[in-house]
N, C-alpha and C. Protein backbone atom coordinates (compact mmCIF):
# COMPACT_ATOMS: atom_id res chain seq x y z
N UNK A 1 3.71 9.32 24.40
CA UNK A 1 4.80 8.56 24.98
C UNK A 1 6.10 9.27 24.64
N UNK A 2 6.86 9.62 25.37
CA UNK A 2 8.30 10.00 25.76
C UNK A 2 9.23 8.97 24.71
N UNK A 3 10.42 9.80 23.67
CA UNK A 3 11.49 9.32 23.26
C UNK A 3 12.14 8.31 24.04
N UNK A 4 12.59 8.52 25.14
CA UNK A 4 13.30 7.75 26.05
C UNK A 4 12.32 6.36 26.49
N UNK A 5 11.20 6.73 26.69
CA UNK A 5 10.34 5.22 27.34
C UNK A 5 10.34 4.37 25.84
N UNK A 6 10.15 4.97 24.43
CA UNK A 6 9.82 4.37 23.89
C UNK A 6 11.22 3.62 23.17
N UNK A 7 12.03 4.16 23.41
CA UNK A 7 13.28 3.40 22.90
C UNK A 7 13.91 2.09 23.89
N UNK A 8 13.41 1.82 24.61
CA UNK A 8 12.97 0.76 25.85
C UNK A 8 11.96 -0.25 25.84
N UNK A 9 10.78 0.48 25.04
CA UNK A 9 9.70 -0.65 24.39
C UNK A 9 9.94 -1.51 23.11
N UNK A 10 10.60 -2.79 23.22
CA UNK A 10 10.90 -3.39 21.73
C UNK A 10 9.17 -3.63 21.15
N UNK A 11 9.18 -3.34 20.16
CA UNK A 11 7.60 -3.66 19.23
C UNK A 11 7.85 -5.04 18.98
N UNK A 12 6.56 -5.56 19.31
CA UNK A 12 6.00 -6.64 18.94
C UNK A 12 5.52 -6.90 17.58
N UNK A 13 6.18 -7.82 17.24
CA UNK A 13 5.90 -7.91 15.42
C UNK A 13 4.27 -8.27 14.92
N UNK A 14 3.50 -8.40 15.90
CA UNK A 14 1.86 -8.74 15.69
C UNK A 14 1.18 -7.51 16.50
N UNK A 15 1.97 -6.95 16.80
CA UNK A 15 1.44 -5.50 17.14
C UNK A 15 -0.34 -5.10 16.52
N UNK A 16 -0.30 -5.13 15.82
CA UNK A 16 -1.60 -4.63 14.71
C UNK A 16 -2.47 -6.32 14.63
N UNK A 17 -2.29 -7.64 15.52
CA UNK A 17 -3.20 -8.14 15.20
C UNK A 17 -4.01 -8.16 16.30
N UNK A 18 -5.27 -8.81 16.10
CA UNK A 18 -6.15 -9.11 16.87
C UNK A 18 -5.31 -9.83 18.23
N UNK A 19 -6.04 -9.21 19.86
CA UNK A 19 -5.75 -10.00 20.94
C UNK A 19 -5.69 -11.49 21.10
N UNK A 20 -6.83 -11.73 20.84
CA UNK A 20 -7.53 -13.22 20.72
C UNK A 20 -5.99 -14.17 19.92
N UNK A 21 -5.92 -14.98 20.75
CA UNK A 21 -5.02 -16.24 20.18
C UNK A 21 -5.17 -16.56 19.08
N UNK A 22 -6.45 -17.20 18.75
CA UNK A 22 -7.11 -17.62 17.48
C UNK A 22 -7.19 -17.10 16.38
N UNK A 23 -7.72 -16.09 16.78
CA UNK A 23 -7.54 -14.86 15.98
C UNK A 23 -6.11 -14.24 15.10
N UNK A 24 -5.14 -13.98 16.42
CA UNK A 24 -3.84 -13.44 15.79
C UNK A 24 -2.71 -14.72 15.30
N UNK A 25 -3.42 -15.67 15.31
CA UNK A 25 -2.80 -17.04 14.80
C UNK A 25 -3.41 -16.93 13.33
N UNK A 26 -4.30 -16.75 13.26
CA UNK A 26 -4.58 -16.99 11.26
C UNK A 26 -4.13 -15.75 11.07
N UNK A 27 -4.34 -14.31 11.28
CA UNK A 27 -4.03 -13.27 11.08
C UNK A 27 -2.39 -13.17 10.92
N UNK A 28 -1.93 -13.71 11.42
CA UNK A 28 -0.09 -14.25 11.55
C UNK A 28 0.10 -14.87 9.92
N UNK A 29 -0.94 -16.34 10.09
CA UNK A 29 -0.98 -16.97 8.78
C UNK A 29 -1.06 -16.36 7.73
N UNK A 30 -2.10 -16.03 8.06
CA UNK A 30 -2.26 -15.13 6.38
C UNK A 30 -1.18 -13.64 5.97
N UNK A 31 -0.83 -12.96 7.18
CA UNK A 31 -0.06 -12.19 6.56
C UNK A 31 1.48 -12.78 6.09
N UNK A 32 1.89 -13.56 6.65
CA UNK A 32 2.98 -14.20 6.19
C UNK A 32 2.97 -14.96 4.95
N UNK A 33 1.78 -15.54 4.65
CA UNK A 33 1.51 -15.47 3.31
C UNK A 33 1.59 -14.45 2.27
N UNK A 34 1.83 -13.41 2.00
CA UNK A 34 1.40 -12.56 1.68
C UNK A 34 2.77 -10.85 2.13
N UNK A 35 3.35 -11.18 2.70
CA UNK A 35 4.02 -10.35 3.26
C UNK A 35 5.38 -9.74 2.04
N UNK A 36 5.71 -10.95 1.19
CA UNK A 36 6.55 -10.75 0.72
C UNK A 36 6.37 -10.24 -0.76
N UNK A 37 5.09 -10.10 -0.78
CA UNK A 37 4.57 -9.70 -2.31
C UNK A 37 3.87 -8.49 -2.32
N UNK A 38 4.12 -7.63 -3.98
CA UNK A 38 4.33 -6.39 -3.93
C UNK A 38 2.83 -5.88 -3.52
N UNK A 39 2.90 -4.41 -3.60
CA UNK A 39 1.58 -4.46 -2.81
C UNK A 39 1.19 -3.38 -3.60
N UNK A 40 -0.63 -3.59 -3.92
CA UNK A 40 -1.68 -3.39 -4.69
C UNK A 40 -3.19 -3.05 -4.62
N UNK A 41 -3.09 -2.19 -4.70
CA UNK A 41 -3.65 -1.21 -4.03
C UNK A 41 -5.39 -1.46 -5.11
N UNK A 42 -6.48 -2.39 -4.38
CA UNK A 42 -7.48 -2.25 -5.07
C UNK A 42 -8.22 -0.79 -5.60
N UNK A 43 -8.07 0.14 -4.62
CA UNK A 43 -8.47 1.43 -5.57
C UNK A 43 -7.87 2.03 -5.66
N UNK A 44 -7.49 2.81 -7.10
CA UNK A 44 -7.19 3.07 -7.92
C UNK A 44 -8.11 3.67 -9.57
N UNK A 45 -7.28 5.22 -9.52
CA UNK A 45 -7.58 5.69 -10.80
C UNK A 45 -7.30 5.29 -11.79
N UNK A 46 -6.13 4.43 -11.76
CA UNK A 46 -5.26 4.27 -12.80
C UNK A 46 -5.62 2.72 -13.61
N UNK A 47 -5.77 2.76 -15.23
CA UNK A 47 -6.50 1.66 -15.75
C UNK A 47 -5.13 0.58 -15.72
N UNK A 48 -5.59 -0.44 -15.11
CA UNK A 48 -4.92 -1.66 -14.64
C UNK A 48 -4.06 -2.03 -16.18
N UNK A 49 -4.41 -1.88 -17.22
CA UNK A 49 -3.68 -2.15 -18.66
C UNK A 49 -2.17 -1.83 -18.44
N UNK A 50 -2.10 0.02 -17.96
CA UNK A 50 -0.85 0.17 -17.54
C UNK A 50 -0.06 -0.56 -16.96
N UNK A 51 -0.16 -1.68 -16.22
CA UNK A 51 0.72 -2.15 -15.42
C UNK A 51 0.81 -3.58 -16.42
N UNK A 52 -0.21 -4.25 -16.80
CA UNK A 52 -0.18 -5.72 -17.18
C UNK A 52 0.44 -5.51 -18.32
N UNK A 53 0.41 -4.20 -19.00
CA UNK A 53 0.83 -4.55 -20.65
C UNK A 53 2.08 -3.93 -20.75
N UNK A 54 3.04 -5.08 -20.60
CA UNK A 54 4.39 -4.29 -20.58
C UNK A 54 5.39 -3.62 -21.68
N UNK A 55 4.49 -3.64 -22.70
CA UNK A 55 5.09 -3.05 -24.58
C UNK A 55 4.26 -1.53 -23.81
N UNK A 56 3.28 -0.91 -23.15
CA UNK A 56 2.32 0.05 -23.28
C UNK A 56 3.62 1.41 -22.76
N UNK A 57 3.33 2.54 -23.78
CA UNK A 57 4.38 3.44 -24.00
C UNK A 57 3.42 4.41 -23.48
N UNK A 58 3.79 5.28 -22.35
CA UNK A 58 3.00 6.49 -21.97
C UNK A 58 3.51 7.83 -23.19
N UNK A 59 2.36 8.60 -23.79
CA UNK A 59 2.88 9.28 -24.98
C UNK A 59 3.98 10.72 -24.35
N UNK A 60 3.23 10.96 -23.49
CA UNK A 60 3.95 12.32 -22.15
C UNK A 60 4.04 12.36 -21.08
N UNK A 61 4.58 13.20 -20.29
CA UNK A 61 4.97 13.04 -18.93
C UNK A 61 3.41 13.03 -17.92
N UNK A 62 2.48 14.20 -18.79
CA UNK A 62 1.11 14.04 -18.74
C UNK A 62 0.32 12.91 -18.42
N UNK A 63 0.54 12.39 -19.19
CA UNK A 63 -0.02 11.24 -19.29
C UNK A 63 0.07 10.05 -18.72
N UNK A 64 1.87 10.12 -18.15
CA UNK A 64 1.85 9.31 -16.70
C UNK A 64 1.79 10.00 -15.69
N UNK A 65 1.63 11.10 -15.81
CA UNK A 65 1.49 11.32 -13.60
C UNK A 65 0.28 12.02 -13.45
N UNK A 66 -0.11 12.68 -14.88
CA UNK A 66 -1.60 13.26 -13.99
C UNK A 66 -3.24 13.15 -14.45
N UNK A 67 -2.87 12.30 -16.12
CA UNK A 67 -4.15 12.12 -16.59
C UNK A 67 -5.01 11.38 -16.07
N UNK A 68 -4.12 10.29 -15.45
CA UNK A 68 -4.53 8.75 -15.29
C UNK A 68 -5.66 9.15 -13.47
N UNK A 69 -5.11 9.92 -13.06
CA UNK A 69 -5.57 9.94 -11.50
C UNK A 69 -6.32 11.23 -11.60
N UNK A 70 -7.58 11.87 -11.52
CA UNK A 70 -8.30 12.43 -11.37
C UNK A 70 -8.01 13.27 -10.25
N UNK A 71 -7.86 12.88 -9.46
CA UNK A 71 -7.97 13.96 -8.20
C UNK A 71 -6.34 14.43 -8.39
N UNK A 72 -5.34 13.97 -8.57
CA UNK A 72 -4.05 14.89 -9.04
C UNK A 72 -4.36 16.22 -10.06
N UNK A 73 -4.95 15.63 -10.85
CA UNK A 73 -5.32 16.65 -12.31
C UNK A 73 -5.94 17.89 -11.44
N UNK A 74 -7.05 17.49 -10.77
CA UNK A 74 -7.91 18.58 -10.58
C UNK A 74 -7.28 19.15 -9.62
N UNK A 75 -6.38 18.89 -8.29
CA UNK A 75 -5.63 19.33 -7.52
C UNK A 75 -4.84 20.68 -8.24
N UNK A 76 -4.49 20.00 -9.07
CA UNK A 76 -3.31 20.85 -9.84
C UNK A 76 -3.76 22.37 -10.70
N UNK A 77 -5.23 21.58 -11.06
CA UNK A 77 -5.80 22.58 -12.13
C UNK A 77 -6.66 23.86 -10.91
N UNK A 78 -7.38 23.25 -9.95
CA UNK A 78 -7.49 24.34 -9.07
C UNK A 78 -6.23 25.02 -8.21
């Protein structure tokens, strides 16, 4: 799609739900539930302690950006 056509198309804020009425009516519901809270990502390398324990002191820079996530480390190391 063309710059120009698309600056002419206003997006529809349910864009991404289901067609179906029914459907994009709870799908509406529930994301508006939910819309305004931070977002959390079920997988994950990183041990959930980090975040809940808010005294927890990372010892090096190491240790927060590349121990914790596996595939960074090894990225880096190959």
């Amino acid at each position: 799609m063309n710059s120009s056509l698309r600056n002419h198309m206003p997006e529809r804020a349910d864009r991404f739900f289901s067609g179906s009425g029914s459907q994009r009516s709870v799908a509406r519901t529930l994301y508006e539930s939910v819309a305004d809270l931070p977002l959390i990502c079920p997988h994950g390398h990183v041990d959930p302690v980090l975040f809940a324990d808010a005294s927890y002191h990372f010892s090096s820079p190491a240790e927060f950006f590349l121990i914790p996530d596996h595939y960074v480390f090894r990225m880096l190391y190959s």
